[in-house]
N, C-alpha and C. Protein backbone atom coordinates (compact mmCIF):
# COMPACT_ATOMS: atom_id res chain seq x y z
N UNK A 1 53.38 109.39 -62.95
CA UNK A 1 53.48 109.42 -61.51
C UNK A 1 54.95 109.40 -61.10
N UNK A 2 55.64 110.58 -60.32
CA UNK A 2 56.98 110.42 -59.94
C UNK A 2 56.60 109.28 -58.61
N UNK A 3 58.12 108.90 -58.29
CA UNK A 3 58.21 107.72 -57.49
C UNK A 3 59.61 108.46 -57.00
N UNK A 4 59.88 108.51 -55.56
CA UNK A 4 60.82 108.54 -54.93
C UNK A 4 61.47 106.62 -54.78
N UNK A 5 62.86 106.67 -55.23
CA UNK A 5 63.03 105.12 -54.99
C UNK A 5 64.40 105.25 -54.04
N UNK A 6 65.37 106.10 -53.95
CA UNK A 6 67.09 105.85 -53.45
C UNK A 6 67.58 104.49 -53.49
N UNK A 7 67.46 103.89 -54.31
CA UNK A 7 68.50 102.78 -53.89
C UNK A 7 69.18 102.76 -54.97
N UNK A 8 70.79 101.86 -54.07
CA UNK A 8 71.85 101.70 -54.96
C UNK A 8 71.95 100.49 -56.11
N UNK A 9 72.50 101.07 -57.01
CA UNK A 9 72.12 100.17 -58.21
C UNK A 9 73.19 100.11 -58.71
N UNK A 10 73.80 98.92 -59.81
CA UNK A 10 74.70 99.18 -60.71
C UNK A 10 74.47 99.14 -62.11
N UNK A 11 75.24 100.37 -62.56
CA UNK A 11 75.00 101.25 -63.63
C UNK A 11 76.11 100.97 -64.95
N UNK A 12 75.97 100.53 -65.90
CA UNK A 12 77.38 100.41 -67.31
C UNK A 12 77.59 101.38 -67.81
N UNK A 13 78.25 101.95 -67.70
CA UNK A 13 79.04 102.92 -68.28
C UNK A 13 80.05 103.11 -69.50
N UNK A 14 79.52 104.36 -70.26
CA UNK A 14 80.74 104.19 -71.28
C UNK A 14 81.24 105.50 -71.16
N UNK A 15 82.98 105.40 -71.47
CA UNK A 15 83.88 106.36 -71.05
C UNK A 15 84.24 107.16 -72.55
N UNK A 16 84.62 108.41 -73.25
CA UNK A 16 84.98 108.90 -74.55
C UNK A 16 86.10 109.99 -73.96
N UNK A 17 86.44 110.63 -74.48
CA UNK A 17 87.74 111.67 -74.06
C UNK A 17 87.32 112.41 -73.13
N UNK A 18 87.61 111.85 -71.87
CA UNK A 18 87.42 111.80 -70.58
C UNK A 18 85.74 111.81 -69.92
N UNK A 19 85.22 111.95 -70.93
CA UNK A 19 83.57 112.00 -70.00
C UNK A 19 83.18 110.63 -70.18
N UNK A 20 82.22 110.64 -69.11
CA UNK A 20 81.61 109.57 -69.21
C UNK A 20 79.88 109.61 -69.12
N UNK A 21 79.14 108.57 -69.40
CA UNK A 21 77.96 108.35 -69.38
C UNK A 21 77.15 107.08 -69.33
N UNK A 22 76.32 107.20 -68.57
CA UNK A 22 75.35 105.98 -68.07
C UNK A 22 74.98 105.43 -69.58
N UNK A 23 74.92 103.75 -70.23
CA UNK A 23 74.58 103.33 -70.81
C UNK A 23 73.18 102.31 -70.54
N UNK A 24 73.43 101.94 -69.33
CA UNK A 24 72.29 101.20 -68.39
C UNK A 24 72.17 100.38 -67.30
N UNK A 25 71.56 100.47 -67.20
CA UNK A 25 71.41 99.88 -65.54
C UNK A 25 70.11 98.81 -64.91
N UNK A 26 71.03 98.35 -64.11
CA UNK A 26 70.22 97.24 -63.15
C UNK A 26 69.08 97.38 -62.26
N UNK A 27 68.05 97.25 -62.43
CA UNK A 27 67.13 97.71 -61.18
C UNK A 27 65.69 96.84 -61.31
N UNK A 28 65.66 96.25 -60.49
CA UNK A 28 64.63 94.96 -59.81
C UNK A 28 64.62 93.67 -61.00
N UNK A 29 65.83 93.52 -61.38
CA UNK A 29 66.17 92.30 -61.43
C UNK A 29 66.30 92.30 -63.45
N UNK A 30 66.40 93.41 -63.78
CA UNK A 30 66.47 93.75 -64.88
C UNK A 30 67.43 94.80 -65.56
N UNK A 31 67.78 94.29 -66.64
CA UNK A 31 68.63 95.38 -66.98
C UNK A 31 67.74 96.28 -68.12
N UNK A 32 68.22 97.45 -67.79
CA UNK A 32 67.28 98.93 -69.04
C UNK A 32 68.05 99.54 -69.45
N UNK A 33 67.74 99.67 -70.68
CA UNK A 33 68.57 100.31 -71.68
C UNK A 33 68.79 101.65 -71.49
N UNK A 34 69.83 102.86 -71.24
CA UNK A 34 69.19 103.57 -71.19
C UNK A 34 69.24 104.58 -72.85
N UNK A 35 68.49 104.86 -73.54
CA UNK A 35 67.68 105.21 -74.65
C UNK A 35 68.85 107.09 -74.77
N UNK A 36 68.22 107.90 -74.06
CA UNK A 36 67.99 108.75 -73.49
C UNK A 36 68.71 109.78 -72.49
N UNK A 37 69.89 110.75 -72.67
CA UNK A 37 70.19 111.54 -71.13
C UNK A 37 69.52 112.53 -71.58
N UNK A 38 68.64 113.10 -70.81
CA UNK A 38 67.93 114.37 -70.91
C UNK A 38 68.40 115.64 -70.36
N UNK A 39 69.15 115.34 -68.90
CA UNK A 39 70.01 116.78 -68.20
C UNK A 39 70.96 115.94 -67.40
N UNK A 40 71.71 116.36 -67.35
CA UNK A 40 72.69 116.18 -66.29
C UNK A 40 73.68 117.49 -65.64
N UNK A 41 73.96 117.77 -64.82
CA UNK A 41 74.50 118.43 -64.02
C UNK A 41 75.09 118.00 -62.69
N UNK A 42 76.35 119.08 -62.21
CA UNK A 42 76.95 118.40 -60.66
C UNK A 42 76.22 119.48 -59.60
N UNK A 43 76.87 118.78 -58.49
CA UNK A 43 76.60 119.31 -56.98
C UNK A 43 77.83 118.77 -56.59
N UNK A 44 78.44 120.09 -55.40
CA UNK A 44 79.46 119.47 -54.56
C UNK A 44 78.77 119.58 -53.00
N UNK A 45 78.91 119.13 -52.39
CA UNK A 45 78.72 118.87 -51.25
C UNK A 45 79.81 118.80 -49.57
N UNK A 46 80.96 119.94 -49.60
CA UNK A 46 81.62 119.67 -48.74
C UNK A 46 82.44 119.86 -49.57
N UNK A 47 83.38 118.20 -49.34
CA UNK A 47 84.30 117.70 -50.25
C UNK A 47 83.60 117.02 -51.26
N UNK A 48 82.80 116.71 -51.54
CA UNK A 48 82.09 115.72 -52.38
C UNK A 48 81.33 115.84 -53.26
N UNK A 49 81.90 115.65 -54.26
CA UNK A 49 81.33 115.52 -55.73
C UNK A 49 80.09 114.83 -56.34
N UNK A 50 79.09 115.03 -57.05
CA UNK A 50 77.84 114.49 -57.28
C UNK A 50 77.58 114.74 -58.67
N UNK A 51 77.31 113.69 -59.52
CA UNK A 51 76.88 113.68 -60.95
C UNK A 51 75.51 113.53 -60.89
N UNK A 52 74.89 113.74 -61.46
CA UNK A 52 73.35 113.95 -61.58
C UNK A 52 72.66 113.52 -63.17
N UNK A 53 72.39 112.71 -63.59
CA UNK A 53 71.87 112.08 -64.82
C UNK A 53 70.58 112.43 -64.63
N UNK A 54 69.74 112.42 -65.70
CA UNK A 54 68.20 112.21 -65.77
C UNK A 54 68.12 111.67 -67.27
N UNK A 55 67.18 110.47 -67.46
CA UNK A 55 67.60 109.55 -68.29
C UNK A 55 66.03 108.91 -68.88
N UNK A 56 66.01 108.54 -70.00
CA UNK A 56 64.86 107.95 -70.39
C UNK A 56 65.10 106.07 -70.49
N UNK A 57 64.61 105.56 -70.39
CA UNK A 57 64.46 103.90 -70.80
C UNK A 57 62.81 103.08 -70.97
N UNK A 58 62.56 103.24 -71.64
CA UNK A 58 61.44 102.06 -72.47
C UNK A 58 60.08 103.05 -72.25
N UNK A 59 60.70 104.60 -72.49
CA UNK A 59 59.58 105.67 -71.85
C UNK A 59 59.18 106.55 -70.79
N UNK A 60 60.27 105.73 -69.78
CA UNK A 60 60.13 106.18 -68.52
C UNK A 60 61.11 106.87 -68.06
N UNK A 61 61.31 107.69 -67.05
CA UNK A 61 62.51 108.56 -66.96
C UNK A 61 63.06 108.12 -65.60
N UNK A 62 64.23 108.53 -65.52
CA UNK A 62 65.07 108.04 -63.98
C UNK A 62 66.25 109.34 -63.72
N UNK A 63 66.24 109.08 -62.53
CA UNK A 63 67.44 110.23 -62.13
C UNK A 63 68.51 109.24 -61.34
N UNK A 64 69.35 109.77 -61.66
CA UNK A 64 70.79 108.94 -61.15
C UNK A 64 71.56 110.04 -60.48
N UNK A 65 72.80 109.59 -59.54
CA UNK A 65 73.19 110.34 -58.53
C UNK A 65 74.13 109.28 -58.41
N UNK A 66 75.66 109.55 -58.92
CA UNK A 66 76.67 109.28 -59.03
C UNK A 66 78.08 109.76 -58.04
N UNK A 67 78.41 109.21 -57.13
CA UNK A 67 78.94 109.75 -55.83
C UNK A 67 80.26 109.64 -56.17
N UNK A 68 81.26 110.86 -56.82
CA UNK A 68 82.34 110.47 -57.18
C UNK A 68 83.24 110.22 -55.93
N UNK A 69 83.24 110.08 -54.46
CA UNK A 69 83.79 109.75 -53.24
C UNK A 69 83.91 108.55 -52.94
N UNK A 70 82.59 107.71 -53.34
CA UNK A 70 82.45 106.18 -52.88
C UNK A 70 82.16 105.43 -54.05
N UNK A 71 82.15 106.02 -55.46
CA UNK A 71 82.22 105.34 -56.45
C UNK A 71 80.74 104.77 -56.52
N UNK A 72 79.57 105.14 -56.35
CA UNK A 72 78.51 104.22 -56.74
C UNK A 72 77.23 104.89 -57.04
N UNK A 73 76.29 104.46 -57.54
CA UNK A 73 75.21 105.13 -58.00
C UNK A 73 74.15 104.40 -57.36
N UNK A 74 73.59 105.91 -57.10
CA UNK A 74 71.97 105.66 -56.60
C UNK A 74 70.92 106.13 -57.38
N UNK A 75 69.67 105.00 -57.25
CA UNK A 75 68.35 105.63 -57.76
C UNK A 75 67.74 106.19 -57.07
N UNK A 76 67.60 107.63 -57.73
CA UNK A 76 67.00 108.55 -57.25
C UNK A 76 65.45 108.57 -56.85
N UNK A 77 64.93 108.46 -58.32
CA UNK A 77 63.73 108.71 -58.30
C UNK A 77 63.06 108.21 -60.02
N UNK A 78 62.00 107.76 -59.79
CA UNK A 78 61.50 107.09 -61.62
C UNK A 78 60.03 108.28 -61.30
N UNK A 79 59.52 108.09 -62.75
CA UNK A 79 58.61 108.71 -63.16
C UNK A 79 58.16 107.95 -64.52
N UNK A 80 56.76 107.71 -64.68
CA UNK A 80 55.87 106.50 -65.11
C UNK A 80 55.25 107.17 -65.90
């Protein structure tokens, strides 16, 4: 079952010769591993830059949306 969720979350990150990638993240009071990047791709928007993760953790998948303008990540959307 997809789930629309948007909210902002914080996400750990690990950095390698210059890229970076979601390691895991916080969301309802838990931290999840994340296992898993399955796609990622950008969007610009204007001036504004957008990272786009899609990610597996304990089975389940998540999309992330990384706002390189305001520095923060939102949950997109889970799927069960």
């Amino acid at each position: 079952m997809q789930q629309k969720i948007n909210e902002k979350v914080n996400v750990l990150v690990g950095f390698r010769e210059k890229k970076f990638k979601p390691l895991a993240f916080y969301w309802q009071n838990r931290k999840r591993k994340i296992e898993k990047i399955n796609l990622t791709y950008t969007a610009k928007t204007g001036r504004h830059d957008f990272y786009y993760f899609s990610v597996t953790s304990a089975g389940d998948y998540y999309k992330f949306c990384f706002d390189v303008t305001k520095m923060t990540w939102t949950l997109e959307e889970t799927s069960f």
